[in-house]
C-alpha atoms as a PDB file:
ATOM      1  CA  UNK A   1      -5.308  18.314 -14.357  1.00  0.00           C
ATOM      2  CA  UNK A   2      -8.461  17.818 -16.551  1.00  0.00           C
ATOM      3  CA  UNK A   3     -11.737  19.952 -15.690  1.00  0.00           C
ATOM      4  CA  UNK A   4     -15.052  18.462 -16.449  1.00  0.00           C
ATOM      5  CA  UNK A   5     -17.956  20.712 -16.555  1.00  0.00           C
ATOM      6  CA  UNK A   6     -22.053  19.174 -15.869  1.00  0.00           C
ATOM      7  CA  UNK A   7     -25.106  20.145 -14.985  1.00  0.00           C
ATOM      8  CA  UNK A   8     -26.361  19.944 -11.265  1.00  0.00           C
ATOM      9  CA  UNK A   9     -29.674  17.938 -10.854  1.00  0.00           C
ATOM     10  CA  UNK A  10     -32.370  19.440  -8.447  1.00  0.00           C
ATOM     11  CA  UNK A  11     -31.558  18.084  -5.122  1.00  0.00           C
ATOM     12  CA  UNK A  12     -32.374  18.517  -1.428  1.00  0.00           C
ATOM     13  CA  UNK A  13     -29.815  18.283   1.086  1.00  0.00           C
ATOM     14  CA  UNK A  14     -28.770  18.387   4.491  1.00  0.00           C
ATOM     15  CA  UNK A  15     -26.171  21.772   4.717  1.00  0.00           C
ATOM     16  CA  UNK A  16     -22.780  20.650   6.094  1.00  0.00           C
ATOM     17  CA  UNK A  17     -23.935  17.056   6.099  1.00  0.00           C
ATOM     18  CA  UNK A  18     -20.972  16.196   3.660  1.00  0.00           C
ATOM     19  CA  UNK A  19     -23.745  14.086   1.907  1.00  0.00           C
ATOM     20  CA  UNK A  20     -22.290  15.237  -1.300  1.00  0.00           C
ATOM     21  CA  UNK A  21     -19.124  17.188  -2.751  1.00  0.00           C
ATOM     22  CA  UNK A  22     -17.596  19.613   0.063  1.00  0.00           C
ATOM     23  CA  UNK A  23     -18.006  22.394  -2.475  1.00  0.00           C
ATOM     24  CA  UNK A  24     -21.758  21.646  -2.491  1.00  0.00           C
ATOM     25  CA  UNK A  25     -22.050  21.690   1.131  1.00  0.00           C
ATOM     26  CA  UNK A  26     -19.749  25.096   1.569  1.00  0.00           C
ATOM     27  CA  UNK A  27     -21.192  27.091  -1.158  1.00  0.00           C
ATOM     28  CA  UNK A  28     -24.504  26.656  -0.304  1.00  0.00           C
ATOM     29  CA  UNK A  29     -24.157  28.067   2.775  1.00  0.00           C
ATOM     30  CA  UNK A  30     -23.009  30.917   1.898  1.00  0.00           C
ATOM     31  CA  UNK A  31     -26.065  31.846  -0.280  1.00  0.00           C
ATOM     32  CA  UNK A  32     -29.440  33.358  -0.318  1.00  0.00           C
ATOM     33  CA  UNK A  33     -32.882  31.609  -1.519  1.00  0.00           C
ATOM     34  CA  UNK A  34     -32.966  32.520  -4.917  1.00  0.00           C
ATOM     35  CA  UNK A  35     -29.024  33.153  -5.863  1.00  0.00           C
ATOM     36  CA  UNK A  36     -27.018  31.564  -8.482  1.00  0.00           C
ATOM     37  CA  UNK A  37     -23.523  31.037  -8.290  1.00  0.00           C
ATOM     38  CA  UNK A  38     -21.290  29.894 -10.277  1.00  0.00           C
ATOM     39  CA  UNK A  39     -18.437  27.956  -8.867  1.00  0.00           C
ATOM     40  CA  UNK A  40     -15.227  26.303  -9.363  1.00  0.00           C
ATOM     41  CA  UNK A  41     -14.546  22.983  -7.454  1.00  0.00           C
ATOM     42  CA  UNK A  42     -10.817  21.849  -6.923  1.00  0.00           C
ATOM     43  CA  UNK A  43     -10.102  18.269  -7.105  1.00  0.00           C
ATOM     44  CA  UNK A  44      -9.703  17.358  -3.363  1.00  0.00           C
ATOM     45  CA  UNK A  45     -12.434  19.099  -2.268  1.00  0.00           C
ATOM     46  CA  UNK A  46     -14.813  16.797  -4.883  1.00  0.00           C
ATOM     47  CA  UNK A  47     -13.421  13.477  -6.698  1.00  0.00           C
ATOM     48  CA  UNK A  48     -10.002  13.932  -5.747  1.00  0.00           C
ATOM     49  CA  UNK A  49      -7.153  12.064  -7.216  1.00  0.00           C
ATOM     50  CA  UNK A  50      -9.028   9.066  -7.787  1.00  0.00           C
ATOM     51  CA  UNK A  51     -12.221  10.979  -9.791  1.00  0.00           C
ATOM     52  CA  UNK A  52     -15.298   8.928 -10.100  1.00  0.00           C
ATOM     53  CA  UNK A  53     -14.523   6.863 -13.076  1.00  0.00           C
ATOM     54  CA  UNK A  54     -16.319   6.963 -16.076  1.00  0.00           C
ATOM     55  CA  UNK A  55     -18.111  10.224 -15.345  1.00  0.00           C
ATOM     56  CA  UNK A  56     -15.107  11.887 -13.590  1.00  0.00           C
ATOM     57  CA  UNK A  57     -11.922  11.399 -14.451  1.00  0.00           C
ATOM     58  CA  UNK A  58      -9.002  11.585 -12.160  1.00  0.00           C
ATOM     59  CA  UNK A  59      -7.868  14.595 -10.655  1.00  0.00           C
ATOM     60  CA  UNK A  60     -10.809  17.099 -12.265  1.00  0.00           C
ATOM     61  CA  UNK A  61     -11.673  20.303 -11.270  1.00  0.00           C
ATOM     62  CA  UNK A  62     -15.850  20.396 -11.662  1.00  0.00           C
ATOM     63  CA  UNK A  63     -17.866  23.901 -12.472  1.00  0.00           C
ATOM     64  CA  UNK A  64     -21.201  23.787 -10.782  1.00  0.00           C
ATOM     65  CA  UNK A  65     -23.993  26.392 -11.467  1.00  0.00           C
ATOM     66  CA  UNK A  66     -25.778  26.834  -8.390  1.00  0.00           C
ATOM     67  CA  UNK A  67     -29.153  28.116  -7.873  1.00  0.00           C
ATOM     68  CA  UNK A  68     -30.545  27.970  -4.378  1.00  0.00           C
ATOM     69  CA  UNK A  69     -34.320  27.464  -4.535  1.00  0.00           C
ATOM     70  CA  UNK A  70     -35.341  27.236  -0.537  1.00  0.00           C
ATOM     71  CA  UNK A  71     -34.054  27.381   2.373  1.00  0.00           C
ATOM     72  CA  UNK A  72     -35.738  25.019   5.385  1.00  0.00           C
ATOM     73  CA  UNK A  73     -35.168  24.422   9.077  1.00  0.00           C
ATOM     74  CA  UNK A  74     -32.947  20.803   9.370  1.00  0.00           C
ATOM     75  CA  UNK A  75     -34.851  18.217  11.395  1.00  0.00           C
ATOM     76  CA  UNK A  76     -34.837  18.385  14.722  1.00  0.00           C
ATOM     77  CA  UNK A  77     -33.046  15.005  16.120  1.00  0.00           C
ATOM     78  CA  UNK A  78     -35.018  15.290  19.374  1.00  0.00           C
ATOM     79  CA  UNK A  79     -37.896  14.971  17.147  1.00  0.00           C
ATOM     80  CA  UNK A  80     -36.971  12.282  15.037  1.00  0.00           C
ATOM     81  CA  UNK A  81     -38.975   8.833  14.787  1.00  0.00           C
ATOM     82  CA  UNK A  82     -37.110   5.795  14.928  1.00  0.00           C
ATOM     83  CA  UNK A  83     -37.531   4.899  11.159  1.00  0.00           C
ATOM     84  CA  UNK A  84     -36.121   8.940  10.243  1.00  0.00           C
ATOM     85  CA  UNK A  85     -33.091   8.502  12.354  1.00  0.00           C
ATOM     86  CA  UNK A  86     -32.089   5.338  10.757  1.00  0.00           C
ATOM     87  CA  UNK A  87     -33.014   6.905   7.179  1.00  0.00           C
ATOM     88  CA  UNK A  88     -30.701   9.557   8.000  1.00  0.00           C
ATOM     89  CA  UNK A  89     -27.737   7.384   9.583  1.00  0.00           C
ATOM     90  CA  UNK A  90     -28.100   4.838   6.930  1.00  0.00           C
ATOM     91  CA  UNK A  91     -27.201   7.697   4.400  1.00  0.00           C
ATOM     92  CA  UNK A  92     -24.552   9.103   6.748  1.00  0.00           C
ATOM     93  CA  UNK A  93     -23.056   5.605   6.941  1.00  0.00           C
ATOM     94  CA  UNK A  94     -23.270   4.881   3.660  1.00  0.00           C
ATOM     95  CA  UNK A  95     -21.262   8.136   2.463  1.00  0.00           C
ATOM     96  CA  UNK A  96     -18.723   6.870   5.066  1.00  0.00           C
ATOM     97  CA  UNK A  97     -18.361   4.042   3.353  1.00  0.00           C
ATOM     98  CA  UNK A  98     -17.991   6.260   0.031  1.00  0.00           C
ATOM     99  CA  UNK A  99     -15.418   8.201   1.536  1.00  0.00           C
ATOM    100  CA  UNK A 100     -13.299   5.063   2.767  1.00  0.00           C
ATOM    101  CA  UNK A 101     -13.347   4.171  -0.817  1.00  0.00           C
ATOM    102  CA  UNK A 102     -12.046   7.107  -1.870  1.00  0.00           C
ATOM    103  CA  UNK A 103      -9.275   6.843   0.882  1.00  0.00           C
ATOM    104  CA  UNK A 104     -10.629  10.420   2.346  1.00  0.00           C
ATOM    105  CA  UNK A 105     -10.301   8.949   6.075  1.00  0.00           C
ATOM    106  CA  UNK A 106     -10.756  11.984   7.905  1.00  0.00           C
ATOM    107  CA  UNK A 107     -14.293  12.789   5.563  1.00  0.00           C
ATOM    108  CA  UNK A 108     -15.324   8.915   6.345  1.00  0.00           C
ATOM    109  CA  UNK A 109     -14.742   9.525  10.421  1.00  0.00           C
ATOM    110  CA  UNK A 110     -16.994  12.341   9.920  1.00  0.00           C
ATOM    111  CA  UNK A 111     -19.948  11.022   8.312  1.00  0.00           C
ATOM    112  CA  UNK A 112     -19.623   7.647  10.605  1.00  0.00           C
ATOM    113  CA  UNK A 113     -19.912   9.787  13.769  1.00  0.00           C
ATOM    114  CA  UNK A 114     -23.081  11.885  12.287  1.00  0.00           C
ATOM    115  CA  UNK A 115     -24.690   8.687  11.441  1.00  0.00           C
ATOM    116  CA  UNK A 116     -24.059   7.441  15.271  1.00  0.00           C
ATOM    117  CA  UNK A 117     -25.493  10.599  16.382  1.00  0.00           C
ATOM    118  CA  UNK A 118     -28.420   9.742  14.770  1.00  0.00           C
ATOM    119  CA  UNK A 119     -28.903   5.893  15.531  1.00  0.00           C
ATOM    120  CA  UNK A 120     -27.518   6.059  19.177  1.00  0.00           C
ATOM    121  CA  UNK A 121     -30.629   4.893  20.958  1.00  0.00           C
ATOM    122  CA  UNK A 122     -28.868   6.240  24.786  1.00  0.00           C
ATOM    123  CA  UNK A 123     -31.778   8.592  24.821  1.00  0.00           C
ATOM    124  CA  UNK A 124     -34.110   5.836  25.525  1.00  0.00           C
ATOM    125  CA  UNK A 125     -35.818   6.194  21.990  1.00  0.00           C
ATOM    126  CA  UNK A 126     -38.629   3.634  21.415  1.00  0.00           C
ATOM    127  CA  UNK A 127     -40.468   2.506  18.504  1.00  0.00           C
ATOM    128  CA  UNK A 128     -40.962  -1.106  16.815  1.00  0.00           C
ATOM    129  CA  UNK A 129     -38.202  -3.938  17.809  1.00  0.00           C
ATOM    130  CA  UNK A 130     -37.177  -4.710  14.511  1.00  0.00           C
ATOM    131  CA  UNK A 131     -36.396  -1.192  14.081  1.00  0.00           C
ATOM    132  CA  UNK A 132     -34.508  -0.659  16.729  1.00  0.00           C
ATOM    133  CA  UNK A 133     -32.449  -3.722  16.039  1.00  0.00           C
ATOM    134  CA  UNK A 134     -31.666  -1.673  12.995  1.00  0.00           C
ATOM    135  CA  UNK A 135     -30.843   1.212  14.329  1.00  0.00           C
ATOM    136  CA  UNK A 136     -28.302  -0.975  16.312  1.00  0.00           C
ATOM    137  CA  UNK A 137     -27.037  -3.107  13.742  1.00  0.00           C
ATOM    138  CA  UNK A 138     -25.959   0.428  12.039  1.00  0.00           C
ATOM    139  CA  UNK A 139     -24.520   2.060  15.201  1.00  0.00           C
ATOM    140  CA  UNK A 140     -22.499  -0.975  15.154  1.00  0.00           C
ATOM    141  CA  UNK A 141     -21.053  -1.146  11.541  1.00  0.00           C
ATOM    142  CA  UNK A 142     -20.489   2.498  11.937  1.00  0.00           C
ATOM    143  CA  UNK A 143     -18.223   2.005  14.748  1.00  0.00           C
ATOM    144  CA  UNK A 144     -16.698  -0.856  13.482  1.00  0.00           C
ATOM    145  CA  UNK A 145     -16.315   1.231  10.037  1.00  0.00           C
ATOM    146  CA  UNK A 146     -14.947   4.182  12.238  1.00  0.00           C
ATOM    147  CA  UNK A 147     -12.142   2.504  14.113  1.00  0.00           C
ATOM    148  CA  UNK A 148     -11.089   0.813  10.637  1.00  0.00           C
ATOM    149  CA  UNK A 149     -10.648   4.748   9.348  1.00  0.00           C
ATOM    150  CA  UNK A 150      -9.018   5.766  12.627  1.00  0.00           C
ATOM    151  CA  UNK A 151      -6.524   3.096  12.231  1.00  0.00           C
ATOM    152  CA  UNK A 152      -5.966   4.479   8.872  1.00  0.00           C
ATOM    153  CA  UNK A 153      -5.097   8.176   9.748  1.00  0.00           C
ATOM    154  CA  UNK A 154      -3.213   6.506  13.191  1.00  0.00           C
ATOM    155  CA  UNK A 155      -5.987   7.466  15.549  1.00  0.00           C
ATOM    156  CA  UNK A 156      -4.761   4.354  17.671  1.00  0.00           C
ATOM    157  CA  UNK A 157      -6.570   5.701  20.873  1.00  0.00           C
ATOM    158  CA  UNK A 158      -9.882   6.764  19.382  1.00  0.00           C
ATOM    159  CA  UNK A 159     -10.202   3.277  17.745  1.00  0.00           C
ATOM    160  CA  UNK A 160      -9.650   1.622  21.123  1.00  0.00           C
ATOM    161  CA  UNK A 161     -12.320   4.018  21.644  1.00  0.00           C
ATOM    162  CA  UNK A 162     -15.025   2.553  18.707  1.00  0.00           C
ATOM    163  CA  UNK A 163     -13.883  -1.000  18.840  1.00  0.00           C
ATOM    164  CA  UNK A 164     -14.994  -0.634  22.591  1.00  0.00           C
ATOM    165  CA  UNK A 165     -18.298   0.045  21.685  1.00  0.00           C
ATOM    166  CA  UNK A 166     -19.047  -2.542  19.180  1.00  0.00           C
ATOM    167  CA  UNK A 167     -17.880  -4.834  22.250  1.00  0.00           C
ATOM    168  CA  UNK A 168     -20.004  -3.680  24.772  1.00  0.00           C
ATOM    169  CA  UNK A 169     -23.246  -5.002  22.604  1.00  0.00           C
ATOM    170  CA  UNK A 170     -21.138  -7.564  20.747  1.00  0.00           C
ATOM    171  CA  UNK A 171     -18.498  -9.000  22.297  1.00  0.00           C
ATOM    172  CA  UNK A 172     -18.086 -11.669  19.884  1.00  0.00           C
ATOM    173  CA  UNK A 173     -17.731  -9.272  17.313  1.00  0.00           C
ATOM    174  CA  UNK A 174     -14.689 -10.561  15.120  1.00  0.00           C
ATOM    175  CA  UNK A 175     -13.941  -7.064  13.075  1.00  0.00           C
ATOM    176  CA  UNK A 176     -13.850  -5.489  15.746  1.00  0.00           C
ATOM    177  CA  UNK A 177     -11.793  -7.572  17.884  1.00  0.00           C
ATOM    178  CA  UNK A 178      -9.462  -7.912  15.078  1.00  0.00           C
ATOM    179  CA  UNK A 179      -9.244  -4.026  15.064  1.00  0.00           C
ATOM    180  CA  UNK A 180      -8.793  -3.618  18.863  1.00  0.00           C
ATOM    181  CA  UNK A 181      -5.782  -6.076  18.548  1.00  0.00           C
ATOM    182  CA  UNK A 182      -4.162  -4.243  15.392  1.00  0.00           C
ATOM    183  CA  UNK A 183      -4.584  -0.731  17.505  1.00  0.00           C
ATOM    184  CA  UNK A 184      -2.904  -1.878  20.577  1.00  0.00           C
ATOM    185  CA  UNK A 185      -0.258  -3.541  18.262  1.00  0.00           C
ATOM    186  CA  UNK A 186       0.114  -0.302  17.059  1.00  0.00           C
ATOM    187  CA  UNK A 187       0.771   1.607  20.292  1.00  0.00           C
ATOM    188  CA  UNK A 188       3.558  -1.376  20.958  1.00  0.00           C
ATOM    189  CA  UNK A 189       0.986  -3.300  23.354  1.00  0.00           C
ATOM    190  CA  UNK A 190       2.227  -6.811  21.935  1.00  0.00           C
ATOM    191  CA  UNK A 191       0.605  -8.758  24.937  1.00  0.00           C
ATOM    192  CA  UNK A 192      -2.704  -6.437  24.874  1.00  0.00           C
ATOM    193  CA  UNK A 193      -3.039  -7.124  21.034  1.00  0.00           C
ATOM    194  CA  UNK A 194      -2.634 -10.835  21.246  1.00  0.00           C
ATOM    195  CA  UNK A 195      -5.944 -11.080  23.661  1.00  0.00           C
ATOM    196  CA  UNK A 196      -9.127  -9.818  21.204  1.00  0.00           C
ATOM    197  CA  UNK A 197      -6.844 -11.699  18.499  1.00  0.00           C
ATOM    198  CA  UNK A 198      -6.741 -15.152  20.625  1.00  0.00           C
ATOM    199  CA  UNK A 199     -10.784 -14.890  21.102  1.00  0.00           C
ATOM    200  CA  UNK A 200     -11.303 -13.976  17.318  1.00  0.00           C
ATOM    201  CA  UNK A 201      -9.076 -16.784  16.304  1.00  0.00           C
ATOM    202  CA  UNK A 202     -11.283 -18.772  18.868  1.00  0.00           C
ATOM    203  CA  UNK A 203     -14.179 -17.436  16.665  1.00  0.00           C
ATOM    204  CA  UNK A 204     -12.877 -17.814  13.094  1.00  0.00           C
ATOM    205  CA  UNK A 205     -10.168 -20.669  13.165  1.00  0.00           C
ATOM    206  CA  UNK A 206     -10.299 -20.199   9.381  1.00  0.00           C
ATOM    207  CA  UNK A 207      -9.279 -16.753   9.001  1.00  0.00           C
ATOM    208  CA  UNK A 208      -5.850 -16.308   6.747  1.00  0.00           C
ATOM    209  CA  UNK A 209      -6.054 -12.580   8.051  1.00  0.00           C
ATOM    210  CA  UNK A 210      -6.081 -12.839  12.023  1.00  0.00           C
ATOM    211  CA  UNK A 211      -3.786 -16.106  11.445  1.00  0.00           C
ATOM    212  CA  UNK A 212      -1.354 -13.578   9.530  1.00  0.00           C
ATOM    213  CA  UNK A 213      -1.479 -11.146  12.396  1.00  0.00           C
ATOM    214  CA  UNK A 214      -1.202 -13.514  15.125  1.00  0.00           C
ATOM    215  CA  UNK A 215       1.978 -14.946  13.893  1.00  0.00           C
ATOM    216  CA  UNK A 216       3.609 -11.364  13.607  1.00  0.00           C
ATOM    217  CA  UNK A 217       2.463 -10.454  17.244  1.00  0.00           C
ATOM    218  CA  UNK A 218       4.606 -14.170  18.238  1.00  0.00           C
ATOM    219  CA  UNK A 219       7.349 -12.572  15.987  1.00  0.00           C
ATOM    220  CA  UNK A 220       7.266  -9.496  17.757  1.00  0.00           C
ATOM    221  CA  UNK A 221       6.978 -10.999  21.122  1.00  0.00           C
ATOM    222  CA  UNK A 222       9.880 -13.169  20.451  1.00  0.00           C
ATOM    223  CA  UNK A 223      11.922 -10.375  19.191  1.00  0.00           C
ATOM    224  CA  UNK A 224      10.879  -7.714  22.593  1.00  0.00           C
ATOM    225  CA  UNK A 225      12.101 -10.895  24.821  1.00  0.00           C
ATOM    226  CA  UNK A 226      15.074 -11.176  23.094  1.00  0.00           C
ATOM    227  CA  UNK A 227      15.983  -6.967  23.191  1.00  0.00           C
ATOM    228  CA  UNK A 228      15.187  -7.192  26.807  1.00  0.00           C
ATOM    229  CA  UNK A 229      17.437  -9.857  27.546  1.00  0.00           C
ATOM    230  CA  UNK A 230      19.882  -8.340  25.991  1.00  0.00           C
ATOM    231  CA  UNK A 231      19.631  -4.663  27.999  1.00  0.00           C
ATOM    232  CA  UNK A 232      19.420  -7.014  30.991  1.00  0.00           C
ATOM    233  CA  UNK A 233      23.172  -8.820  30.158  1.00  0.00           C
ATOM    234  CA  UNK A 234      24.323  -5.530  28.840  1.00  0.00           C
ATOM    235  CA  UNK A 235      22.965  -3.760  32.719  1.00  0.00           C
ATOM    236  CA  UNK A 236      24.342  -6.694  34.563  1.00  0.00           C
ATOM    237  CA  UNK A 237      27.850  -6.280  32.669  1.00  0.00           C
ATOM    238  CA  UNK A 238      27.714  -2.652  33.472  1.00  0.00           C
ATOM    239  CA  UNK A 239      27.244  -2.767  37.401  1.00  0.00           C
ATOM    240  CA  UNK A 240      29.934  -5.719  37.360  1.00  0.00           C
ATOM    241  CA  UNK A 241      32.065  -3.451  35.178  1.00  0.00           C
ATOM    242  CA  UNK A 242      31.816  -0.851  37.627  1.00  0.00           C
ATOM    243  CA  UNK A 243      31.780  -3.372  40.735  1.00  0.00           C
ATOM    244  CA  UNK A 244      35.475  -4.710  39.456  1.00  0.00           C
ATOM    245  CA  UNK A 245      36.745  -0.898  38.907  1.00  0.00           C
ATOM    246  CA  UNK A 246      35.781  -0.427  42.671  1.00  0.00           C
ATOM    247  CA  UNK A 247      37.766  -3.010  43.855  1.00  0.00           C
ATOM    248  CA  UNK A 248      40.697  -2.035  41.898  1.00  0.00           C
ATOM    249  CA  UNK A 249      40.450   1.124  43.267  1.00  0.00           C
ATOM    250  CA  UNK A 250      40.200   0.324  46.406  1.00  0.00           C
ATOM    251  CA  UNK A 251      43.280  -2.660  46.137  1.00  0.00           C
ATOM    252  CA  UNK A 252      45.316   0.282  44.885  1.00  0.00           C
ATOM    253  CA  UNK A 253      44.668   2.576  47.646  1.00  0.00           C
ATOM    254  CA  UNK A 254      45.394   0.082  50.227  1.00  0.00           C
ATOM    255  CA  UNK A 255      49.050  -0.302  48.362  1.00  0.00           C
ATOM    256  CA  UNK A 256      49.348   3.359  48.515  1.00  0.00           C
ATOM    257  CA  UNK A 257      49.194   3.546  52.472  1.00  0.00           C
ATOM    258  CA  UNK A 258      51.082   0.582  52.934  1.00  0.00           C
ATOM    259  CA  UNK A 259      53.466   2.032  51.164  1.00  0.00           C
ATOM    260  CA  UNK A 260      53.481   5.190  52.311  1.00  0.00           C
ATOM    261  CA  UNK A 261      53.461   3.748  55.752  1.00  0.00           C
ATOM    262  CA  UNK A 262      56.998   1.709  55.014  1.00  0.00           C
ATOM    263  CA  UNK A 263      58.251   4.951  53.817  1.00  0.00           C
ATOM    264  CA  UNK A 264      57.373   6.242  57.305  1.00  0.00           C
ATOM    265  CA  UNK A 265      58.859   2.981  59.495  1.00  0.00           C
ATOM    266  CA  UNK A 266      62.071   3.421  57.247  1.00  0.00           C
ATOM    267  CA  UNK A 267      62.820   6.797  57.967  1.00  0.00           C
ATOM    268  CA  UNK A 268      62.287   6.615  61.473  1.00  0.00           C
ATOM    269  CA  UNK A 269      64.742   3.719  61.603  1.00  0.00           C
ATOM    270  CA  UNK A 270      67.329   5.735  60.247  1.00  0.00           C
ATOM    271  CA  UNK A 271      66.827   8.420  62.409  1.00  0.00           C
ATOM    272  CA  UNK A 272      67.050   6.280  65.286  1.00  0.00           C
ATOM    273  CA  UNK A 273      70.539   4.617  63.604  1.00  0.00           C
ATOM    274  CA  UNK A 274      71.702   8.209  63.545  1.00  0.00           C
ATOM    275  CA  UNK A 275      70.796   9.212  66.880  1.00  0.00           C
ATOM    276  CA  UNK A 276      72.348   6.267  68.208  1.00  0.00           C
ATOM    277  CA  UNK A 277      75.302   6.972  66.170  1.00  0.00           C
ATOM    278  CA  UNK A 278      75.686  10.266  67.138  1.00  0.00           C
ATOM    279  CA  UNK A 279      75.164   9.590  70.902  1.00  0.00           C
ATOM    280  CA  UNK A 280      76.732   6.374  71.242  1.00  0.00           C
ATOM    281  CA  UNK A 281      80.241   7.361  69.628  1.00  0.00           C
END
């Protein structure tokens, strides 16, 4: 494990915004204006195994020096113009997309739902049009970002979820629909998965990729006929199976009491024979 030591520039940040290394955002708040720490970063909780290449190398352990020059109230999202809230979710969206690069799922997921938070117009927020496009242009690449990152850490349900909402403003949305089929095809939903992947292949005849996934969803299709016609033959041969052993049975039994019942004629025969016999001589 190599350990690279630098010096921390003068930066203002958003505490527990993840906006930069986790040990940033945890240390910090655990200090007073005017303290200096110094502090010892593992690799996964800043560059990981991947490092930031050529400043970091893989798998480092950084040493920050900390000094905490002020502490001041976060903004108030209530508060927040139109053009703040998209500064703020474009940064949260673009550390998403950091994070995703660095495979660190969980840490993108994060960041994508702080930047919706911030973007999410359902409060009625109002301001200039173009903005407000904006703001839902990035509402809609984080969710579409999001459900890419859920499918990742197999958060089938929750992408659903995302890939829902990119719909609901654009349903010709190809990523997305694209992503909707792949979680549904993950939850075993062959038939479900084929529909968004039908109406994106509708919208991108081109496309290698959904062509790729559309022909494994036939495969798979083919493949969940097939197993079910083969528990059908195997449940028909059962009841049959157990149909024929019935009628055995009951063929057997019926021998039994006939026989038993020419057992019974015979030996009252002979006792008549006898009595006749006996009385008649």
């Amino acid at each position: 494990m190599g350990c690279v030591s630098r010096t921390t520039l003068k930066r203002s940040f958003l505490v527990m915004e993840m906006l930069f290394q986790a040990t940033l955002d945890m240390s910090v708040a655990l200090m007073n204006a005017g303290e200096v720490a110094e502090v010892t970063s593992a690799p996964r909780f800043a560059y990981g195994a991947k490092g930031r290449l050529p400043e970091i190398p893989e798998d480092a352990s950084l040493n920050f020096q900390l000094e905490l020059l002020d502490i001041q109230p976060g903004p108030d999202m209530e508060k927040l113009s139109a053009e703040d809230r998209l500064k703020f979710g474009e940064k949260k969206r673009e550390r998403g997309n950091e994070l995703f690069g660095r495979e660190d799922y969980s840490g993108a997921i994060n960041s994508y739902s702080k930047a919706v938070q911030y973007v999410d117009r359902s409060g009625g927020l109002t301001g200039d049009t173009s903005v407000l496009q904006l703001l839902l242009d990035c509402k809609i690449k984080c969710y579409n970002n999001m459900a890419a990152s859920q499918l990742k850490v197999g958060a089938t349900d929750a992408a659903i979820r995302s890939c829902e909402e990119v719909l609901q403003s654009q349903p010709d949305n190809i990523k997305a629909l694209y992503r909707l089929g792949k979680a549904y095809s993950s939850k075993g939903h062959t038939q479900k998965a084929m529909i968004p992947l039908k109406k994106a292949l509708k919208l991108d005849p081109e496309s290698k990729l959904l062509h790729r996934e559309m022909a494994w969803l036939t495969k798979q299709q083919k493949r969940e006929v097939e197993t079910e016609k083969s528990m059908y033959k195997r449940m028909m041969g059962s009841m049959a199976d157990a149909a024929s052993k019935g009628k055995n049975k009951k063929s057997s039994n019926s021998v039994l009491k006939w026989t038993l019942l020419a057992g019974g004629v015979g030996v009252a025969a002979l006792s008549v024979g006898l009595a006749y016999y006996r009385f008649g001589h």
